[in-house]
Protein backbone atom coordinates (compact mmCIF):
# COMPACT_ATOMS: atom_id res chain seq x y z
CA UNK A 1 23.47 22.74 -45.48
CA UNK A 2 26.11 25.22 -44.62
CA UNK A 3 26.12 26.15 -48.59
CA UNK A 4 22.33 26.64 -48.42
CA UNK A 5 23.09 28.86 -45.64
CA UNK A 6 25.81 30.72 -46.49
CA UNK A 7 24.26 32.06 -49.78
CA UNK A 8 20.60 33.29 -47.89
CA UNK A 9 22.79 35.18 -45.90
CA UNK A 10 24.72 36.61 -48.46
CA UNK A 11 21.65 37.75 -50.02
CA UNK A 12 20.12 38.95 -46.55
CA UNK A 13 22.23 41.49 -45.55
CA UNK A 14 23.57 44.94 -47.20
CA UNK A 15 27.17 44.61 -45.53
CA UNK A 16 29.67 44.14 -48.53
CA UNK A 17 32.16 42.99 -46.22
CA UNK A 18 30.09 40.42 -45.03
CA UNK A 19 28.70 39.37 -48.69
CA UNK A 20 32.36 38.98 -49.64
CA UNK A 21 33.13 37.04 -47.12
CA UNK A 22 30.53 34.58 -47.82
CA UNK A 23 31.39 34.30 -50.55
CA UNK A 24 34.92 33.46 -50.14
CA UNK A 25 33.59 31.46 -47.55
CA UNK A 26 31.84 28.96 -50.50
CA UNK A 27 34.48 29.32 -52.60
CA UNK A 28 37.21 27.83 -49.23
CA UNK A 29 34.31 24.64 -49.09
CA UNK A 30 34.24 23.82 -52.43
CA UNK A 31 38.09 23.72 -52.09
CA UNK A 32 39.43 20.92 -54.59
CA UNK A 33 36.64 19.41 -55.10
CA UNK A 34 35.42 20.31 -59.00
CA UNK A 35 32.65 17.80 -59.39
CA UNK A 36 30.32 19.06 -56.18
CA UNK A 37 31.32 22.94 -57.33
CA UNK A 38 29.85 23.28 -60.62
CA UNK A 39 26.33 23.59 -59.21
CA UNK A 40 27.66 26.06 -56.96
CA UNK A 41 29.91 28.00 -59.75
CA UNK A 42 26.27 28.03 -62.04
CA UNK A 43 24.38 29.17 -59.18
CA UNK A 44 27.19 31.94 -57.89
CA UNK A 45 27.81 33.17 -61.77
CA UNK A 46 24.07 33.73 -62.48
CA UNK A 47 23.58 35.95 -59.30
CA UNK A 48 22.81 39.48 -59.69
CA UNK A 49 25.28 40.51 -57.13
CA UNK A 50 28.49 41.36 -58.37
CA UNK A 51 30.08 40.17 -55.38
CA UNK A 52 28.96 36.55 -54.94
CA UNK A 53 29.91 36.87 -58.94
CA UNK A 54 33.45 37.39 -58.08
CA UNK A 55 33.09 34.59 -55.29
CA UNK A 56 32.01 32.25 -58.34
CA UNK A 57 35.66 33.38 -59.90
CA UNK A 58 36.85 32.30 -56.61
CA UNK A 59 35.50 29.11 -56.49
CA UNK A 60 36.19 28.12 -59.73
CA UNK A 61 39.90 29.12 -58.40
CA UNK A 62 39.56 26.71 -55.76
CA UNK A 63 37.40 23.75 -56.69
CA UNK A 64 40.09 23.01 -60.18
CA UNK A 65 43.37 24.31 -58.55
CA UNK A 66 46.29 21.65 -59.41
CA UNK A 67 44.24 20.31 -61.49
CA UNK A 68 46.09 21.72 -65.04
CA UNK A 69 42.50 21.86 -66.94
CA UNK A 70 42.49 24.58 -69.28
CA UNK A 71 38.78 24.47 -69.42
CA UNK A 72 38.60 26.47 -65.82
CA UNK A 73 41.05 29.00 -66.75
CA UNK A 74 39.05 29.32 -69.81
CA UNK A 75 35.84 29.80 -67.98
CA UNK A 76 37.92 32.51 -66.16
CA UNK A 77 38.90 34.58 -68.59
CA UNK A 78 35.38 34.25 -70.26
CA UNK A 79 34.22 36.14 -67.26
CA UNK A 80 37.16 38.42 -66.88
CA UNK A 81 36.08 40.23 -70.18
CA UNK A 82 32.32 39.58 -69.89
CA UNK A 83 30.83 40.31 -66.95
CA UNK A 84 30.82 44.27 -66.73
């Protein structure tokens, strides 16, 4: 619910501090927890704000961290040098 939430308000409002911090906001729930975050992570990367883009970064960040898989940090640097 709160996810639901936190992304229509993201997309409601013009404030870039306030999109950012929703979307750091996902990125702190989905915090170690990679199988309920790749919804989330597909959702956030496909978004035509640049900012809840960079939130999807974030979450991916947060959702694998300790976790050693190299298939995160790939997805990482995919989007490093793609998204422009």
């Amino acid at each position: 619910k709160v996810i639901g939430e936190l992304i229509a308000y993201a997309h409601d409002t013009q404030h870039e501090k306030i999109i950012r911090g929703c979307a750091l906001a996902l990125a702190m729930t989905m915090f170690r927890r990679e199988e309920e975050a790749e919804s989330l992570i597909q959702q956030m990367i496909l978004d035509k704000d640049p900012i809840i883009r960079y939130g999807a970064c974030w979450t991916i960040a947060l959702a694998y961290v300790g976790t050693s898989q190299n298939a995160a940090i790939k997805r990482l640097l995919h989007i490093s040098v793609s998204d422009v």
